[in-house]
N, C-alpha and C. Protein backbone atom coordinates (compact mmCIF):
# COMPACT_ATOMS: atom_id res chain seq x y z
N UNK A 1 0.83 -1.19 0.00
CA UNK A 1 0.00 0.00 0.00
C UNK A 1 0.88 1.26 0.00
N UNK A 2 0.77 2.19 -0.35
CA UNK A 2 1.56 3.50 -0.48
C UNK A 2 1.24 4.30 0.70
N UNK A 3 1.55 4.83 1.08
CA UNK A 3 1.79 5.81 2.51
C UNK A 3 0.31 6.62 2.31
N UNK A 4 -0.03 7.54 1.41
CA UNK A 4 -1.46 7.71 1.69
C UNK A 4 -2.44 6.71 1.91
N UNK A 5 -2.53 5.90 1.10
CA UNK A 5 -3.78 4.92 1.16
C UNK A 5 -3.65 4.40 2.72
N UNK A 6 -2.13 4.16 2.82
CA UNK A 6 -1.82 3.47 4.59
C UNK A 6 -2.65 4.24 5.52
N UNK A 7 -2.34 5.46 5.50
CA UNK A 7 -3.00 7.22 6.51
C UNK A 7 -4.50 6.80 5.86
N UNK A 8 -5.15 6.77 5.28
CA UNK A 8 -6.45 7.14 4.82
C UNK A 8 -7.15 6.31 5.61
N UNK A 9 -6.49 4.40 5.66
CA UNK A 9 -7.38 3.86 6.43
C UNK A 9 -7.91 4.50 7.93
N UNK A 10 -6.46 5.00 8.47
CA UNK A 10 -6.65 5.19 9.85
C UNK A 10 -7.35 6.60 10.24
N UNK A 11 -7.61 7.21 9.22
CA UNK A 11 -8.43 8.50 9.28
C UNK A 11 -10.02 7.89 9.17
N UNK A 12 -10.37 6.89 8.01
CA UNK A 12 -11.43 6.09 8.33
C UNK A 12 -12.19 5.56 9.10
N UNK A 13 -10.88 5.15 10.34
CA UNK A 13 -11.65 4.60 11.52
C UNK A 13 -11.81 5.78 12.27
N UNK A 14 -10.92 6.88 12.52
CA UNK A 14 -11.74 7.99 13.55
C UNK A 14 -13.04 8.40 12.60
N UNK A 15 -12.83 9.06 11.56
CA UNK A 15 -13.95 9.82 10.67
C UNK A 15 -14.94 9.24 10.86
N UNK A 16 -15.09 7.88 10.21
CA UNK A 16 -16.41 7.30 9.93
C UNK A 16 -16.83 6.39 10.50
N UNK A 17 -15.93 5.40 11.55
CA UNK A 17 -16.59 4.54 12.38
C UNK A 17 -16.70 5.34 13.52
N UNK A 18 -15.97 5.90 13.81
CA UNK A 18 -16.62 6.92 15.43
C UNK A 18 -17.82 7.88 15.36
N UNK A 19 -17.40 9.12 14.54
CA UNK A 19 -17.38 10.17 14.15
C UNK A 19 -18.56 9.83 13.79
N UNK A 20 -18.90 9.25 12.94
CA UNK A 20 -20.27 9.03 11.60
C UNK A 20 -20.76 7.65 12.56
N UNK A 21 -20.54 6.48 13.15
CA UNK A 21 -21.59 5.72 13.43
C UNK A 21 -21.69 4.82 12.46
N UNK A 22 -20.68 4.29 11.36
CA UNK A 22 -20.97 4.15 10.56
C UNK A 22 -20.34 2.47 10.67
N UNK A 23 -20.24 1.67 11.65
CA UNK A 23 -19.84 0.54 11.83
C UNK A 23 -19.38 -0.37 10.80
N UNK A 24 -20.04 -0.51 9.73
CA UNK A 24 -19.77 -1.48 8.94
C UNK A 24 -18.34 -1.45 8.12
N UNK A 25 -18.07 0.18 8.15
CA UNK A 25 -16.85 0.19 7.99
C UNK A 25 -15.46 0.00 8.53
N UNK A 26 -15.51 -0.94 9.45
CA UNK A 26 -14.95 -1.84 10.52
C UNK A 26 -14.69 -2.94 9.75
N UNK A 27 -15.47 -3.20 8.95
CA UNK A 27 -15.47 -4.90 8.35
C UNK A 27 -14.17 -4.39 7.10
N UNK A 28 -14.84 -3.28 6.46
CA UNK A 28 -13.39 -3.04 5.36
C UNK A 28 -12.27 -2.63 5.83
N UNK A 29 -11.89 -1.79 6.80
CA UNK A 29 -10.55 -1.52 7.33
C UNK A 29 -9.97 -2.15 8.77
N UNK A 30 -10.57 -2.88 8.89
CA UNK A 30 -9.64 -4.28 10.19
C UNK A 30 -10.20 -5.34 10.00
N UNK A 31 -8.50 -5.80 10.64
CA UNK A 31 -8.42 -7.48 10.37
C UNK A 31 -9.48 -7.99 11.17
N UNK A 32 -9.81 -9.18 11.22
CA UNK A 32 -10.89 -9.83 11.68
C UNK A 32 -10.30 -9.82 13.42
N UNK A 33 -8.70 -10.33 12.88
CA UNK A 33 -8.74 -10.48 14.14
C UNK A 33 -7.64 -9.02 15.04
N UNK A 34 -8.21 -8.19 15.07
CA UNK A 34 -7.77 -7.37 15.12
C UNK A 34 -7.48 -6.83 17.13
N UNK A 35 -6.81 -5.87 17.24
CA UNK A 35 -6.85 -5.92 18.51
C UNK A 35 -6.78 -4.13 19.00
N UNK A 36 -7.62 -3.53 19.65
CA UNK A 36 -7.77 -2.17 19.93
C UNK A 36 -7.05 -2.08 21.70
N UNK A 37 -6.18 -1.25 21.88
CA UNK A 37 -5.73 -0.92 23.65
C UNK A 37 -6.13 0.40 23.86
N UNK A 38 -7.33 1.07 24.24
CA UNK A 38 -7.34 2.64 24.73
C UNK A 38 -7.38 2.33 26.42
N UNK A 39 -6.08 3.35 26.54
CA UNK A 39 -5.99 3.45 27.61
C UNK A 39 -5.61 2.21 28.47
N UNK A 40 -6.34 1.46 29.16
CA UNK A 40 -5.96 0.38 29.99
C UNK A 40 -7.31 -0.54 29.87
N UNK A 41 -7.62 -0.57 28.58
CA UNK A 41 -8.94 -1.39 28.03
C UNK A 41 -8.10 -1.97 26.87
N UNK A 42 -8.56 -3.07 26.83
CA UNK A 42 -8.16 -4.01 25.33
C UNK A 42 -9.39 -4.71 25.23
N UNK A 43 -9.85 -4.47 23.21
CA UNK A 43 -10.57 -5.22 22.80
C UNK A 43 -10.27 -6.11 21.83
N UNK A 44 -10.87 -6.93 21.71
CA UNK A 44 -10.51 -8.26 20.57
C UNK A 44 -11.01 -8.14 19.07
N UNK A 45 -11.19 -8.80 18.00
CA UNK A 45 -11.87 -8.65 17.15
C UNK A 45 -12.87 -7.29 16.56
N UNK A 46 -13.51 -7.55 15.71
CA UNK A 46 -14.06 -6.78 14.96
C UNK A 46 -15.32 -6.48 15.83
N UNK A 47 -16.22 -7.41 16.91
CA UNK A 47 -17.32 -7.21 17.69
C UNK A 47 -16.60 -6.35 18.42
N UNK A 48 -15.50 -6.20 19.13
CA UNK A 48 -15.25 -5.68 20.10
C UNK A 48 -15.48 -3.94 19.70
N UNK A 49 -14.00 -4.01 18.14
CA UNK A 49 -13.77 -2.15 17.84
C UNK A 49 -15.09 -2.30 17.23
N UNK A 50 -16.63 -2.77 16.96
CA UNK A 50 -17.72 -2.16 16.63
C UNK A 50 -18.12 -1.46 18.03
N UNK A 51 -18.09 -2.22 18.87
CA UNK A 51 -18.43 -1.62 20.32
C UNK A 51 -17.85 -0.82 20.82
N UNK A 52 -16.66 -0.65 20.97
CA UNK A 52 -15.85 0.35 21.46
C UNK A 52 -16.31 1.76 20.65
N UNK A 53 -15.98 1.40 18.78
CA UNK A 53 -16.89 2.58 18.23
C UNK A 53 -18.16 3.21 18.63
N UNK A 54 -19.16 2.45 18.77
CA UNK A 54 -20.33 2.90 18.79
C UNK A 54 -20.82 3.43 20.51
N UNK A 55 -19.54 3.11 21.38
CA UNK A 55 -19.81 3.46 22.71
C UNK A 55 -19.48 5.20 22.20
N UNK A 56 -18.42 5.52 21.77
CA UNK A 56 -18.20 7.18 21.84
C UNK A 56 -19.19 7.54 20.89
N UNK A 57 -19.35 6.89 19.91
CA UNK A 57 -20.39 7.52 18.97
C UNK A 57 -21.79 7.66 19.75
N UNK A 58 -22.31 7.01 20.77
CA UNK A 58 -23.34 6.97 21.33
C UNK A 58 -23.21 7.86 22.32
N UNK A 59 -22.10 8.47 23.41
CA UNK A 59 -22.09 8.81 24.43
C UNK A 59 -21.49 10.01 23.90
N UNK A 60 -21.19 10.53 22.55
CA UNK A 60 -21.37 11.74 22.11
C UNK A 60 -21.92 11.99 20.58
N UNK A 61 -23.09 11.92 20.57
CA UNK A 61 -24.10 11.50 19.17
C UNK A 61 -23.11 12.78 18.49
N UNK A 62 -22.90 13.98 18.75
CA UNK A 62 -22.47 15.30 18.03
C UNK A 62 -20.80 15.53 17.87
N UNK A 63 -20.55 14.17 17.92
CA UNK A 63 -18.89 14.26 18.20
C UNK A 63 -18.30 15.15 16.95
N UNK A 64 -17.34 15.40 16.88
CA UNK A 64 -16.44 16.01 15.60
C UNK A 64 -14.69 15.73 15.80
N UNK A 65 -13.87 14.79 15.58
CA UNK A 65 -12.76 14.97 15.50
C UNK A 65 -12.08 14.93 14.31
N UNK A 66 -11.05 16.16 15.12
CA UNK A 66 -10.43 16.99 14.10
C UNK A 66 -8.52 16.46 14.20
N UNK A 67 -7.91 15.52 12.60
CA UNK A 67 -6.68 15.43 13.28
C UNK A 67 -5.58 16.23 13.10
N UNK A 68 -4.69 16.59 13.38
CA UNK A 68 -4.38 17.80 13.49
C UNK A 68 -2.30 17.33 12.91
N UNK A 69 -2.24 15.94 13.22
CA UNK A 69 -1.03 15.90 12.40
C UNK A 69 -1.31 14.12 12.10
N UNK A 70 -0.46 13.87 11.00
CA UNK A 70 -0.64 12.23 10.84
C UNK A 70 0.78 11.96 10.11
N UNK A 71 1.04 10.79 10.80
CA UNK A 71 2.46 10.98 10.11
C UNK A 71 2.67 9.00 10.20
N UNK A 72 3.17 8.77 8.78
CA UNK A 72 2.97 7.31 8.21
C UNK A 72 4.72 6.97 8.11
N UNK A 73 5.06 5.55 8.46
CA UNK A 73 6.36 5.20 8.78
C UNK A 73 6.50 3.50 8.16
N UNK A 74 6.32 2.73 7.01
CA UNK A 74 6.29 1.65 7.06
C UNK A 74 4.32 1.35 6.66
N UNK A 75 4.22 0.19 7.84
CA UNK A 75 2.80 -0.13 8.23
C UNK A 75 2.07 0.46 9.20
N UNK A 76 2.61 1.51 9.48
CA UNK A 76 2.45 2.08 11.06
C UNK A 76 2.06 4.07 10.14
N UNK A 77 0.81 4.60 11.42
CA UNK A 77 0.33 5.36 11.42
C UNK A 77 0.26 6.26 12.27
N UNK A 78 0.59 7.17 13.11
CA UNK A 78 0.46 7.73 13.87
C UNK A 78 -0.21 9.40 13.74
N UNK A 79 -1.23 9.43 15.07
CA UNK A 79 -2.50 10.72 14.74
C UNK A 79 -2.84 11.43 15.86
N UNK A 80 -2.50 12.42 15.79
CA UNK A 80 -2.72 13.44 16.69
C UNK A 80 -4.09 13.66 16.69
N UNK A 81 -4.86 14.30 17.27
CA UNK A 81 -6.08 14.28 17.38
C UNK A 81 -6.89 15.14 18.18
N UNK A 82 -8.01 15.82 18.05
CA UNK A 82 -8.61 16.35 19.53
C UNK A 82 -10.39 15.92 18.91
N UNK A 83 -10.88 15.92 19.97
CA UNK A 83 -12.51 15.66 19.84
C UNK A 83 -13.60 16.90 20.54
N UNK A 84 -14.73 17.18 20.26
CA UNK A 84 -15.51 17.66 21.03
C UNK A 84 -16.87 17.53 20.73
N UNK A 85 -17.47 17.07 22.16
CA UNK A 85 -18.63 16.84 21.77
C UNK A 85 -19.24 17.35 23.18
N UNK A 86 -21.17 16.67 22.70
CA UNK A 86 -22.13 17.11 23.85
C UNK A 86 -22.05 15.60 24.35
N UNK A 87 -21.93 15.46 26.24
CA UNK A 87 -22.04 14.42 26.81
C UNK A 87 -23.70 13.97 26.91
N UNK A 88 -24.13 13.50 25.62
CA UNK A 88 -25.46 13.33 25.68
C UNK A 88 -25.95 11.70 25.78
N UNK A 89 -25.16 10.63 25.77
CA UNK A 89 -25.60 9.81 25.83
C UNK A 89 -24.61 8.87 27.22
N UNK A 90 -24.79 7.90 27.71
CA UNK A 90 -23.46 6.53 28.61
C UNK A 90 -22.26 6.39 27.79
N UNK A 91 -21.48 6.96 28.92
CA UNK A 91 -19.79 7.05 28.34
C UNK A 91 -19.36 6.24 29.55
N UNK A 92 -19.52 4.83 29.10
CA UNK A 92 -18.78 3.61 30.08
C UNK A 92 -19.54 3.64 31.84
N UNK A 93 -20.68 3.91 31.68
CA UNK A 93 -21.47 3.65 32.72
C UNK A 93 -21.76 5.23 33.24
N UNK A 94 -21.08 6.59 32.70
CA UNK A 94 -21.64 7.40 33.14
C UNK A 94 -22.80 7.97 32.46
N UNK A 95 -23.58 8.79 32.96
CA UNK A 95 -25.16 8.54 32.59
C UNK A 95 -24.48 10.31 31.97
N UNK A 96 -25.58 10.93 30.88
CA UNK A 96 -25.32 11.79 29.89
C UNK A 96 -25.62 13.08 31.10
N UNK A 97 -23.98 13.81 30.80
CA UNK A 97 -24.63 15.24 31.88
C UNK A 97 -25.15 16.34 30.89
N UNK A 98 -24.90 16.06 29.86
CA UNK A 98 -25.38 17.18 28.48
C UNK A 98 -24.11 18.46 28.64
N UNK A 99 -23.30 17.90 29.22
CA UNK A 99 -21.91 19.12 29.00
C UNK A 99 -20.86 18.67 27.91
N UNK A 100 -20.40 19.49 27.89
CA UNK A 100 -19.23 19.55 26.48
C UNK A 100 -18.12 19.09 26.87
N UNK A 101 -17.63 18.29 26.53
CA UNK A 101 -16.42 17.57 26.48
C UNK A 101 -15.07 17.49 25.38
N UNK A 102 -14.13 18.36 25.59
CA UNK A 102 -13.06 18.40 24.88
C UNK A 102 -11.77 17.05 25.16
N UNK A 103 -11.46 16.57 23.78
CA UNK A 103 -10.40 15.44 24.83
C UNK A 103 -9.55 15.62 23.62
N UNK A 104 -7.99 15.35 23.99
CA UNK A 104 -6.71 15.18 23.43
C UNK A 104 -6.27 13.96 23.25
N UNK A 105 -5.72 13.47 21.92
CA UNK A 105 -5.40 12.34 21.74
C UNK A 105 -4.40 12.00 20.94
N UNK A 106 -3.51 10.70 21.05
CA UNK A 106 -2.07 10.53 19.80
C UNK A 106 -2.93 9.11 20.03
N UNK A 107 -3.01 8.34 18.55
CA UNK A 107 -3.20 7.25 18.20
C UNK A 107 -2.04 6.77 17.56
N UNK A 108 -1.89 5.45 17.15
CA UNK A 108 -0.47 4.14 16.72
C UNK A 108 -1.30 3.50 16.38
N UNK A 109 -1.59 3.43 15.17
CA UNK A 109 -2.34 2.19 13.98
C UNK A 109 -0.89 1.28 13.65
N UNK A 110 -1.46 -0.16 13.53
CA UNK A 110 -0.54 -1.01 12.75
C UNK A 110 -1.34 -1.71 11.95
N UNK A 111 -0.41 -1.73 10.75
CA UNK A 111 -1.25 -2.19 9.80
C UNK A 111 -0.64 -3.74 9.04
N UNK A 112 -1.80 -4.92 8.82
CA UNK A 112 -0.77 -6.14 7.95
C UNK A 112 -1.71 -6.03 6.77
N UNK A 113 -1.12 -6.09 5.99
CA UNK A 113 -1.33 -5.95 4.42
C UNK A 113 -2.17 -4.37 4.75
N UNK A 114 -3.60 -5.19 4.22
CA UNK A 114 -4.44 -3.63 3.61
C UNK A 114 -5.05 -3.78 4.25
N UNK A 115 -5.18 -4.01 5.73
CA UNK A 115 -6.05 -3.89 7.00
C UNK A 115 -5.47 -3.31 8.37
N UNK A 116 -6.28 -2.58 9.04
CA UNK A 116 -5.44 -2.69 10.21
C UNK A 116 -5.53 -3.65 11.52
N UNK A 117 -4.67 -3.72 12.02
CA UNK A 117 -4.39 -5.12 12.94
C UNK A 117 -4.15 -4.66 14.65
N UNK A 118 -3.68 -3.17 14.20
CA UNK A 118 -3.95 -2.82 16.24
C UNK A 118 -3.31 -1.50 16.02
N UNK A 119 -4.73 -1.29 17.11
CA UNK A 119 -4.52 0.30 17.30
C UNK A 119 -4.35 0.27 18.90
N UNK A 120 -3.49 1.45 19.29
CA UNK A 120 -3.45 2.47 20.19
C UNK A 120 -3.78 3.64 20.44
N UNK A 121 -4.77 3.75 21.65
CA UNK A 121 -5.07 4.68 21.99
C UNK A 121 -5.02 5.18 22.97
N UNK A 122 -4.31 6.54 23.37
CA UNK A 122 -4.09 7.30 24.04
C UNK A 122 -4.92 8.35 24.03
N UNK A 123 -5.43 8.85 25.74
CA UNK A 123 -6.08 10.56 25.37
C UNK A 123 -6.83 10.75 27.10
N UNK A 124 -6.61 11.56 27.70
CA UNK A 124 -6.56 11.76 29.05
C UNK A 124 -8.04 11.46 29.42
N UNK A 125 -8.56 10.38 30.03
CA UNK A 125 -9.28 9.90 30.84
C UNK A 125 -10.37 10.52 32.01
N UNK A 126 -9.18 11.00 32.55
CA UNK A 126 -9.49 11.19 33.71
C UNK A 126 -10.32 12.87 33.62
N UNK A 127 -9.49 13.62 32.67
CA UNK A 127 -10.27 15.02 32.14
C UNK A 127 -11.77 15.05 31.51
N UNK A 128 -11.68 13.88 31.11
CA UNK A 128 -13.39 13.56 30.17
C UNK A 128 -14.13 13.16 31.28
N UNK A 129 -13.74 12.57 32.21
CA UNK A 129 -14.78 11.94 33.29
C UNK A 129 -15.05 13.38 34.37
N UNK A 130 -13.56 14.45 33.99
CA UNK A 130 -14.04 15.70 34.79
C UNK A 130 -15.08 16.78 34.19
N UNK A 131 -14.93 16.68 33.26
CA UNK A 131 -15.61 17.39 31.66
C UNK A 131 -17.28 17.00 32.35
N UNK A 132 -17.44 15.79 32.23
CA UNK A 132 -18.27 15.20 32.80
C UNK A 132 -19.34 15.65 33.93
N UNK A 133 -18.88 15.68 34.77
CA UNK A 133 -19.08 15.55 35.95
C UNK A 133 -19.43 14.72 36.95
N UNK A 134 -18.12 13.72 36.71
CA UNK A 134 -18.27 12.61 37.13
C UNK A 134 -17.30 12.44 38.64
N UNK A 135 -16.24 13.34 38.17
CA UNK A 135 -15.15 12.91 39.29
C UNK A 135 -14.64 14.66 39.15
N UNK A 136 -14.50 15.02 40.21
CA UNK A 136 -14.44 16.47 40.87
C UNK A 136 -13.02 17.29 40.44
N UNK A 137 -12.78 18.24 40.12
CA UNK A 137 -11.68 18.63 39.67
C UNK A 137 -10.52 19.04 40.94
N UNK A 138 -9.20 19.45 40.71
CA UNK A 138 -8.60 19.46 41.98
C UNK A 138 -8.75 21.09 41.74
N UNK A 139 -8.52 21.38 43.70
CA UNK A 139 -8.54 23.04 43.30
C UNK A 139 -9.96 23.39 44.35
């Protein structure tokens, strides 16, 4: 694959499987058996990153991320990132406070052949659950 087409997949999965809700496009850009790590969560297969997708897509129906650098090395992808949305729907058991939530993020796609095979995700946690109002800010 050539270095754009490599970047395009992994813009695919934020754009249109998060972003858009658009799951099925999971089946064309990862391996079956694929493996997602955000944060200190790991999912398995293709059921799993549908779920993992459709949890942010659900727990912010109005999401928009924007990536802000992407830089391709081999099979490997790496994406800067920021998001913002309305906390309108369950973001991992917290119930929707209808506040706005800004979050920062660097993703690590790996890719075998013309699929991708595992992503990393990074992006501060603990600020979205404060965004939230879930867990109290210091101060």
């Amino acid at each position: 694959m050539t270095p754009e087409a490599t970047e395009a997949l992994a813009h695919r999965w934020h754009l249109e499987a998060i972003q858009e809700g658009k799951l099925a496009v999971a089946d064309e850009i990862l391996a079956p058996e694929c493996v997602i790590h955000a944060n200190a969560t790991e999912v398995r297969g293709l059921a799993g990153a549908k779920q993992l997708a459709s949890a942010f897509h659900t727990a912010f129906s109005d999401l928009r991320i924007t990536h802000h650098e992407a830089m391709v090395a081999g099979d490997r992808v790496a994406i800067r990132w920021t998001s913002d949305g309305t906390h309108d729907g369950d973001y991992f058991g917290v119930p929707a406070s209808g506040r706005p939530v800004h979050l920062e993020g660097l993703d690590l796609f790996h890719l075998h052949g013309d699929k991708i095979a595992e992503i990393w995700i990074e992006y501060d946690n603990l600020a979205a659950m404060q965004q939230m109002g879930a867990i109290p800010t210091s101060g």
